[in-house]
N, C-alpha and C. Protein backbone atom coordinates (compact mmCIF):
# COMPACT_ATOMS: atom_id res chain seq x y z
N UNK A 1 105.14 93.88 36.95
CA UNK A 1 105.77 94.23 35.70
C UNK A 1 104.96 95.35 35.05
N UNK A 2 105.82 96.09 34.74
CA UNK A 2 105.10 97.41 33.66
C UNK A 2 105.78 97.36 32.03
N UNK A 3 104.65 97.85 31.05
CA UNK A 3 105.45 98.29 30.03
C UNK A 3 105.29 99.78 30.18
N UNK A 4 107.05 99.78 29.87
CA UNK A 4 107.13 101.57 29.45
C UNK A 4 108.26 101.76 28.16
N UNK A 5 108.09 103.27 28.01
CA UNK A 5 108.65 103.87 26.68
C UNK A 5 110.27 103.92 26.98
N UNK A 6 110.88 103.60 27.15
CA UNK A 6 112.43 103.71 26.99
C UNK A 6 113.04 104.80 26.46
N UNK A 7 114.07 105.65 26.51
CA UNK A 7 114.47 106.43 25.74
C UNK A 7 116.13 105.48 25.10
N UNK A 8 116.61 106.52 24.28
CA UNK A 8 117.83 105.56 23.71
C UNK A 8 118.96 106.00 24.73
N UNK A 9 119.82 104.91 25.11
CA UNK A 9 121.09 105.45 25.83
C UNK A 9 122.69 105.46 25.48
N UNK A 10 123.33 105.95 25.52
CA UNK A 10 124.45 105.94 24.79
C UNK A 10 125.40 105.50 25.90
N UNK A 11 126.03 104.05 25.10
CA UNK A 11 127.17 103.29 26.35
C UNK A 11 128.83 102.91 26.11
N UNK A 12 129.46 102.97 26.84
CA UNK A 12 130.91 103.01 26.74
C UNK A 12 131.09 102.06 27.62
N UNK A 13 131.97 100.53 27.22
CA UNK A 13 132.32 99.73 28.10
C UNK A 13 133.17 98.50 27.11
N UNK A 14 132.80 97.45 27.80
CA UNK A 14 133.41 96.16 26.85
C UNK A 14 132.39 95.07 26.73
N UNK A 15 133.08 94.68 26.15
CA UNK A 15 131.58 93.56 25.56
C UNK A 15 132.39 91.80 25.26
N UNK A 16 131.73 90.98 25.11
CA UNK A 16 131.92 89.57 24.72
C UNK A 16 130.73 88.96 24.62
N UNK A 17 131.29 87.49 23.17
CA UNK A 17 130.10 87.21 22.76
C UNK A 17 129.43 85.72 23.65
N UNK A 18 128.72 85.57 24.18
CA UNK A 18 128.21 84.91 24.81
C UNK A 18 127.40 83.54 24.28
N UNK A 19 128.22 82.55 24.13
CA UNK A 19 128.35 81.23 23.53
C UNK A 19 127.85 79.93 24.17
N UNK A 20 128.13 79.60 25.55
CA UNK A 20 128.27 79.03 25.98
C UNK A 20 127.40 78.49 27.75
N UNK A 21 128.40 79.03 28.14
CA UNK A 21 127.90 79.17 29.91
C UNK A 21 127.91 80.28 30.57
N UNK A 22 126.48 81.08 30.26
CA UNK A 22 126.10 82.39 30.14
C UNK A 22 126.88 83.09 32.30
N UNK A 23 126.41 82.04 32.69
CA UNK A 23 126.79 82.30 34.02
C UNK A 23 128.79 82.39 34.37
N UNK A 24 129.33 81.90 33.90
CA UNK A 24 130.52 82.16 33.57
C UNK A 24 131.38 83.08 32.64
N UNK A 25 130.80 83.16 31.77
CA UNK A 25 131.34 83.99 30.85
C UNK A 25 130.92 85.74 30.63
N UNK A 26 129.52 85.22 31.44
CA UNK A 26 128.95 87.13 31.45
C UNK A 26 129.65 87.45 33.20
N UNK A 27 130.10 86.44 34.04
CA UNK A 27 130.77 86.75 35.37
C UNK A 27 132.25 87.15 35.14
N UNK A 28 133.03 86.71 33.66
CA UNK A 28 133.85 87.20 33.78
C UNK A 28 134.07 88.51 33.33
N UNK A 29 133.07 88.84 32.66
CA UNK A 29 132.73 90.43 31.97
C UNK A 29 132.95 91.63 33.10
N UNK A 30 132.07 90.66 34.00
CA UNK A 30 132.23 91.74 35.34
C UNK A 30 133.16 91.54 36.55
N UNK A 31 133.84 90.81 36.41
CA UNK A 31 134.89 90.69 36.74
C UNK A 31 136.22 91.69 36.27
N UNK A 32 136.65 91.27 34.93
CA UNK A 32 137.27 92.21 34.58
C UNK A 32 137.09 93.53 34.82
N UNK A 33 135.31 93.98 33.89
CA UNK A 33 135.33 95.26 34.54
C UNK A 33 135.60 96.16 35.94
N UNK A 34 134.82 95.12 37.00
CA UNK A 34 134.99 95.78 38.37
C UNK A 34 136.74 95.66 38.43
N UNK A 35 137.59 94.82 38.29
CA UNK A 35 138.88 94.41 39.01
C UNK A 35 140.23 95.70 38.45
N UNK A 36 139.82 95.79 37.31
CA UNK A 36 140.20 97.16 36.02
C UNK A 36 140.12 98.46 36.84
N UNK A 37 138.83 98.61 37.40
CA UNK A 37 137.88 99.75 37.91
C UNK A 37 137.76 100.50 36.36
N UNK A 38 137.15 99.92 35.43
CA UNK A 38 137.12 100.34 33.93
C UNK A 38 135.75 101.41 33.75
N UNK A 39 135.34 101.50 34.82
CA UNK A 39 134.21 102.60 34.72
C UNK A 39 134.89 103.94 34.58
N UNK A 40 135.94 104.19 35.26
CA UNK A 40 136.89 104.81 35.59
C UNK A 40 137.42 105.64 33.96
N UNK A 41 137.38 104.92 33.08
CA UNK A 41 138.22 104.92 31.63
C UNK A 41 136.66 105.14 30.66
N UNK A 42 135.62 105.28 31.27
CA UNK A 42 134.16 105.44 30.25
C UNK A 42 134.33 107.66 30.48
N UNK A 43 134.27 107.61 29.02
CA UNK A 43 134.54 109.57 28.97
C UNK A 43 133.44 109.81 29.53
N UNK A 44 133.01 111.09 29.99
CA UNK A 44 131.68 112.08 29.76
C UNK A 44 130.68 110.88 30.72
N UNK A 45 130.86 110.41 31.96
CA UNK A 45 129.72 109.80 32.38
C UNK A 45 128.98 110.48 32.77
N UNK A 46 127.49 110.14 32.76
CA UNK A 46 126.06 110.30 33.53
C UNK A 46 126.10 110.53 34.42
N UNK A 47 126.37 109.41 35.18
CA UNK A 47 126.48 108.61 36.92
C UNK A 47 127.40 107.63 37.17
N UNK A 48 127.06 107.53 38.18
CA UNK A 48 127.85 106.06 38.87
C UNK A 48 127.00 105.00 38.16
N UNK A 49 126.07 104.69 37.41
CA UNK A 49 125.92 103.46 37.48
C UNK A 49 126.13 102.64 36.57
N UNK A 50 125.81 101.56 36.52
CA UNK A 50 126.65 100.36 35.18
C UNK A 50 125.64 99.79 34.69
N UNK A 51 125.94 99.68 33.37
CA UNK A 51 124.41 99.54 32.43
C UNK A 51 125.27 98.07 32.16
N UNK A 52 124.36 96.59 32.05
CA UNK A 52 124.51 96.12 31.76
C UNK A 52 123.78 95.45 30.44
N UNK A 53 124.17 95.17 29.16
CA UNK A 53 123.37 95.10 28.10
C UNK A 53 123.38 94.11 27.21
N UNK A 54 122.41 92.99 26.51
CA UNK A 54 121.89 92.02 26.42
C UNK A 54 121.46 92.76 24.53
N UNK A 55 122.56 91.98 23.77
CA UNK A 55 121.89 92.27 22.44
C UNK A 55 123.04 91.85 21.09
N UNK A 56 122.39 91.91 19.83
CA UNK A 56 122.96 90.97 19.01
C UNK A 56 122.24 89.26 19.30
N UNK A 57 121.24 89.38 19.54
CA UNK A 57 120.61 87.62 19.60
C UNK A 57 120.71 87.47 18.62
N UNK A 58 121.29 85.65 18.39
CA UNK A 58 121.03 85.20 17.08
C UNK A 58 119.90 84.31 17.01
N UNK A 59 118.71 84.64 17.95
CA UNK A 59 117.51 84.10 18.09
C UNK A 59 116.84 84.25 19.50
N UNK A 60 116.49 83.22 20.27
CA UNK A 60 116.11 83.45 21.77
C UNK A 60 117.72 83.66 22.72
N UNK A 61 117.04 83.85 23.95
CA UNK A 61 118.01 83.64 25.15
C UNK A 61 119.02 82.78 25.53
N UNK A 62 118.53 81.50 24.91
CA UNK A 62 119.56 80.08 24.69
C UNK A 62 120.46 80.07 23.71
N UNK A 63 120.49 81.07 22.81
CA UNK A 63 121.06 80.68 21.42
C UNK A 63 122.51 82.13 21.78
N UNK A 64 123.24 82.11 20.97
CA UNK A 64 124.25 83.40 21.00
C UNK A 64 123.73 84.56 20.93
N UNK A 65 124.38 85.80 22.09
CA UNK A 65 124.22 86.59 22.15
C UNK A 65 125.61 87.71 22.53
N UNK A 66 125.45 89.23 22.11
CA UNK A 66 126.36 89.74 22.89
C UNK A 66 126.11 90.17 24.34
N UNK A 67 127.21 90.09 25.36
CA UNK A 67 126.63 91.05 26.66
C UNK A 67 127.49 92.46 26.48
N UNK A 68 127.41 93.45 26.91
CA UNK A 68 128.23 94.45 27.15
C UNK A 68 128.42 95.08 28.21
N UNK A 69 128.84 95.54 29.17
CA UNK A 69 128.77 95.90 30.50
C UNK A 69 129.63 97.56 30.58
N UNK A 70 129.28 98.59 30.84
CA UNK A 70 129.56 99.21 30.88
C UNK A 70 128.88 100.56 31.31
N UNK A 71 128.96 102.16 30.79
CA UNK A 71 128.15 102.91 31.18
C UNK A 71 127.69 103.91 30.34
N UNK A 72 126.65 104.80 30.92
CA UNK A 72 126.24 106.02 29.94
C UNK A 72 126.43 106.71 29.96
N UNK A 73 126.74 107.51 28.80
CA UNK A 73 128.08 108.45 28.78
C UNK A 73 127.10 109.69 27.35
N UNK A 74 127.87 110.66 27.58
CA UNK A 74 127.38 111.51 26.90
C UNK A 74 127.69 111.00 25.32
N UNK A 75 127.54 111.56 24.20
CA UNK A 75 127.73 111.16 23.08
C UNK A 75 129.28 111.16 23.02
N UNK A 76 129.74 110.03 22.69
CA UNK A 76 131.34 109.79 21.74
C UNK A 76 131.29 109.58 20.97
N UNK A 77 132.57 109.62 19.76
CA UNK A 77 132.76 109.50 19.02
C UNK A 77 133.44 108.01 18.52
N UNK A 78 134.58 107.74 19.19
CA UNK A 78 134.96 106.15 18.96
C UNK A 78 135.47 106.22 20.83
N UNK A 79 136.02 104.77 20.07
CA UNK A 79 135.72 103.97 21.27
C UNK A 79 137.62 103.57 21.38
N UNK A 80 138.07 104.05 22.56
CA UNK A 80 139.07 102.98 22.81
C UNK A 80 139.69 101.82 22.36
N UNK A 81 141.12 101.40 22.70
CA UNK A 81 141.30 99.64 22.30
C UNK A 81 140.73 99.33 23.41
N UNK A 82 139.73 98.01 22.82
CA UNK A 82 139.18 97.11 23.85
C UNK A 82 138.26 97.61 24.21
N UNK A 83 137.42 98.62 24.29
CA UNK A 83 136.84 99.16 24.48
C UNK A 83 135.21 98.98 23.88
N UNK A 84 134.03 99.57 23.60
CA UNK A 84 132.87 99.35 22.36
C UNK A 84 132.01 100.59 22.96
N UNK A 85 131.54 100.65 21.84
CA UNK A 85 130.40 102.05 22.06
C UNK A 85 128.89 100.94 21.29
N UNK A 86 127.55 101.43 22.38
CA UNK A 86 126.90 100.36 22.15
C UNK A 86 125.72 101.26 22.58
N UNK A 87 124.50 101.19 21.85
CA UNK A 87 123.14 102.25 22.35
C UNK A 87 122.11 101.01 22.79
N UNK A 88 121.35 101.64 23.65
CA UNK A 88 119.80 101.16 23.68
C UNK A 88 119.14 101.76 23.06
N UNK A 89 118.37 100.88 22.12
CA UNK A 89 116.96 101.57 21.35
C UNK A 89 115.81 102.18 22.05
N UNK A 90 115.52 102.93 21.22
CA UNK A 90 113.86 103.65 22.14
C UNK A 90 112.98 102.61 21.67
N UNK A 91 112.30 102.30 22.83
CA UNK A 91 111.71 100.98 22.55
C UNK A 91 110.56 100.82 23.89
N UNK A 92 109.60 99.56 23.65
CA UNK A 92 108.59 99.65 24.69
C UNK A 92 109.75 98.67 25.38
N UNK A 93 109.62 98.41 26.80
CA UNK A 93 110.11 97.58 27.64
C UNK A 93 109.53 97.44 28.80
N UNK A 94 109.25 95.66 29.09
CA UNK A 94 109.17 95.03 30.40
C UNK A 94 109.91 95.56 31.16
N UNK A 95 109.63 95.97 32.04
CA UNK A 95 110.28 96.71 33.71
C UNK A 95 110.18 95.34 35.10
N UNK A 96 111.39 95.30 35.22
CA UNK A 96 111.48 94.24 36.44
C UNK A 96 112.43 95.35 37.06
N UNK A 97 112.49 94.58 38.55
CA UNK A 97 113.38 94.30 39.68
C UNK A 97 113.37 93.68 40.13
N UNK A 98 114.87 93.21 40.39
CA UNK A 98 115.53 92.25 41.14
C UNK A 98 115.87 92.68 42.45
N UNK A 99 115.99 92.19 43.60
CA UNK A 99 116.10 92.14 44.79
C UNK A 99 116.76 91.44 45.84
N UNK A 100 117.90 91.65 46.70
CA UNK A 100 118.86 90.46 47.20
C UNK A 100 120.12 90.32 46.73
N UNK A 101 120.90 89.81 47.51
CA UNK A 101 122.21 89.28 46.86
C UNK A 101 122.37 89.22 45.66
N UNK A 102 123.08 90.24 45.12
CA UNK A 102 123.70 90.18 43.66
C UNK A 102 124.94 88.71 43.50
N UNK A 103 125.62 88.44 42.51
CA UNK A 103 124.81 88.44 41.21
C UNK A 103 123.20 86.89 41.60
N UNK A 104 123.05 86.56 42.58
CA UNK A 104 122.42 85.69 42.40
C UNK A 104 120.71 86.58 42.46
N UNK A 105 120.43 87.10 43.17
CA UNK A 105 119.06 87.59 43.08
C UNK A 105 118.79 88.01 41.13
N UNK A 106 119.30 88.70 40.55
CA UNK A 106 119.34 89.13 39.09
C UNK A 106 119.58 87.92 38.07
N UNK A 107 120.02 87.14 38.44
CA UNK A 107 120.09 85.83 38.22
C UNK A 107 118.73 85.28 37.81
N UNK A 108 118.11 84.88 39.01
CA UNK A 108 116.86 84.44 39.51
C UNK A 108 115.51 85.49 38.43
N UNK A 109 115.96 86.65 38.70
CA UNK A 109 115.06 87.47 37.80
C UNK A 109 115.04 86.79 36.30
N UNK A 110 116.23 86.75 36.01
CA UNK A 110 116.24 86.23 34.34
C UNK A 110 115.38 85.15 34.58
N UNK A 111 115.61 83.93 34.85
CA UNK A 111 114.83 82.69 35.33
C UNK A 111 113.24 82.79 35.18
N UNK A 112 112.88 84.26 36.12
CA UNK A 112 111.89 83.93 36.00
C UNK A 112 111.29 84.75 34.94
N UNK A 113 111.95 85.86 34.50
CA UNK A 113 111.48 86.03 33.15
C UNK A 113 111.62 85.13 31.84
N UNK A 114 112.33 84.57 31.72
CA UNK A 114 112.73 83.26 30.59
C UNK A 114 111.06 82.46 30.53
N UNK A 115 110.64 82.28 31.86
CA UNK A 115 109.23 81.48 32.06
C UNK A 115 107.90 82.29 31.78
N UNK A 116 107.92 83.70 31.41
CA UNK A 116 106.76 84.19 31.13
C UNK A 116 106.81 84.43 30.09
N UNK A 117 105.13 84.28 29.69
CA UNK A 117 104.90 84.44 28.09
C UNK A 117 105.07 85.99 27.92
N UNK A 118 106.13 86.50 27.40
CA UNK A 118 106.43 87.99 26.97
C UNK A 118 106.88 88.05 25.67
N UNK A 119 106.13 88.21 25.05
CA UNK A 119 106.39 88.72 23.85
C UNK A 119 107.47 89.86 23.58
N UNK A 120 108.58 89.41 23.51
CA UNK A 120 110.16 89.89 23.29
C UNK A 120 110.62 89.61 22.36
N UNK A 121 110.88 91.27 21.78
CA UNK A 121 111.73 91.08 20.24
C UNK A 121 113.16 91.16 20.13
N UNK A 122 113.66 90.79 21.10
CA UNK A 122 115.15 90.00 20.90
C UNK A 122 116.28 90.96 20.42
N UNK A 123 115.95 92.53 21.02
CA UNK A 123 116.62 93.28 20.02
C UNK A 123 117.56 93.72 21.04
N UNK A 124 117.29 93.86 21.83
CA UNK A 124 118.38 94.48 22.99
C UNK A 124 117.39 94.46 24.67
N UNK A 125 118.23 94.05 25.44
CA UNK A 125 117.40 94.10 26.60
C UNK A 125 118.69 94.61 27.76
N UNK A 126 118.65 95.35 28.87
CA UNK A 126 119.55 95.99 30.07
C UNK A 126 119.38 95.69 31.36
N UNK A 127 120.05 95.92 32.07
CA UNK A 127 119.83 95.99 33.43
C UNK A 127 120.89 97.39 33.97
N UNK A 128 120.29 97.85 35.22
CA UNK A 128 120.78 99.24 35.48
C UNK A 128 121.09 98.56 37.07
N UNK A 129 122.35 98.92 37.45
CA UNK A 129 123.05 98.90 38.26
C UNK A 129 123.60 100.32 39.25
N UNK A 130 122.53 100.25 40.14
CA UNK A 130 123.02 101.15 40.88
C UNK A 130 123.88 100.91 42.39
N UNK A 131 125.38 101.91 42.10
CA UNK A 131 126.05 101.68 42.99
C UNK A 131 125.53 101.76 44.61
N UNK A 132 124.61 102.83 44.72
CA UNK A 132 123.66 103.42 45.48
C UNK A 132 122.75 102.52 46.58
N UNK A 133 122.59 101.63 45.82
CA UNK A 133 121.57 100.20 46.04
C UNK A 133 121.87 99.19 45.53
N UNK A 134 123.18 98.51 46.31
CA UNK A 134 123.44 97.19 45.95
C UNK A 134 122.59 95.85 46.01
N UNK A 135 121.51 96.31 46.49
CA UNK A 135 120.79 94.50 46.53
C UNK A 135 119.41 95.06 45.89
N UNK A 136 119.58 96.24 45.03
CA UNK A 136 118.64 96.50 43.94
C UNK A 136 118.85 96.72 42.13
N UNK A 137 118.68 95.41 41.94
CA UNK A 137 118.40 95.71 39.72
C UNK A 137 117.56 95.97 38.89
N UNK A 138 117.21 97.16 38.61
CA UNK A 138 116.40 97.27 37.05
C UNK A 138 116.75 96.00 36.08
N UNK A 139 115.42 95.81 35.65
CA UNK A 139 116.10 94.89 34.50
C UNK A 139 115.26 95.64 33.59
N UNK A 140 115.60 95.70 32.06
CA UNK A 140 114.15 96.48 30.90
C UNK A 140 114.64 95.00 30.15
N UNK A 141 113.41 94.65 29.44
CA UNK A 141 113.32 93.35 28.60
C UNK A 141 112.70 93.46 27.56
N UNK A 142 113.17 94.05 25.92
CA UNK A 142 112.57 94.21 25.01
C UNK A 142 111.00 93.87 24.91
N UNK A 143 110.20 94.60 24.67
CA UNK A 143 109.07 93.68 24.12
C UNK A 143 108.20 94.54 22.83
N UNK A 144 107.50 93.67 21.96
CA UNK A 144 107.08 94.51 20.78
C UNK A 144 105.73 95.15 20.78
């Protein structure tokens, strides 16, 4: 694990609030998205890849949160129906990778980050999805 400086990123995708059975309900996020091909409908992209994003806690990891899944896109202005426009902060961040069979290897990453003492300020945390390298995930994990 490293800490590094983050820059801010600007994202176009969809989002839901995450209540319940984080493994179900953030699977149907990406579900929809991939089945849509809704990357497809994000203006002005970067790249191919899919930012997945972790923010709005209403406390720790167990408690409600938003996910958003989508991509980075040059600056917009609004956002589509159904749609959300959503930034990462410039911020220090825990640097992981995940490794293996998606979604279960990235899975496993959370797991074992949930178990280390990291001082995480709960403000927004990502994972970077590259089409490029499917059995490879960035994860960045707020920390203060």
């Amino acid at each position: 694990m490293n800490i590094i400086q983050q820059y801010a990123r600007t994202l176009y995708g969809i989002e839901a609030r995450i209540d319940g059975d984080p493994v179900r309900q953030i699977g149907a996020v990406w579900d929809r998205f991939l089945t849509e091909n809704l990357a497809e409908d994000c203006p002005s992209r970067l790249d191919d890849n899919l930012v997945a994003l972790y923010c709005d806690y209403e406390g720790d990891h167990t408690q409600p949160y938003t996910f958003f899944l989508g991509c980075e896109v040059l600056d917009v202005c609004s956002a589509e129906d159904g749609f959300a426009i959503r930034y990462t902060p410039v911020g220090n961040y825990a640097e992981f990778s995940a490794f293996g069979a998606m979604p279960d290897a990235v899975i496993d990453k959370w797991r074992e980050i949930w178990e280390m003492e990291l001082y995480r300020n709960y403000i927004a945390d990502y994972e970077i999805h590259d089409p490029k390298s499917p059995n490879e995930v960035s994860v960045y994990v707020g920390v203060m």
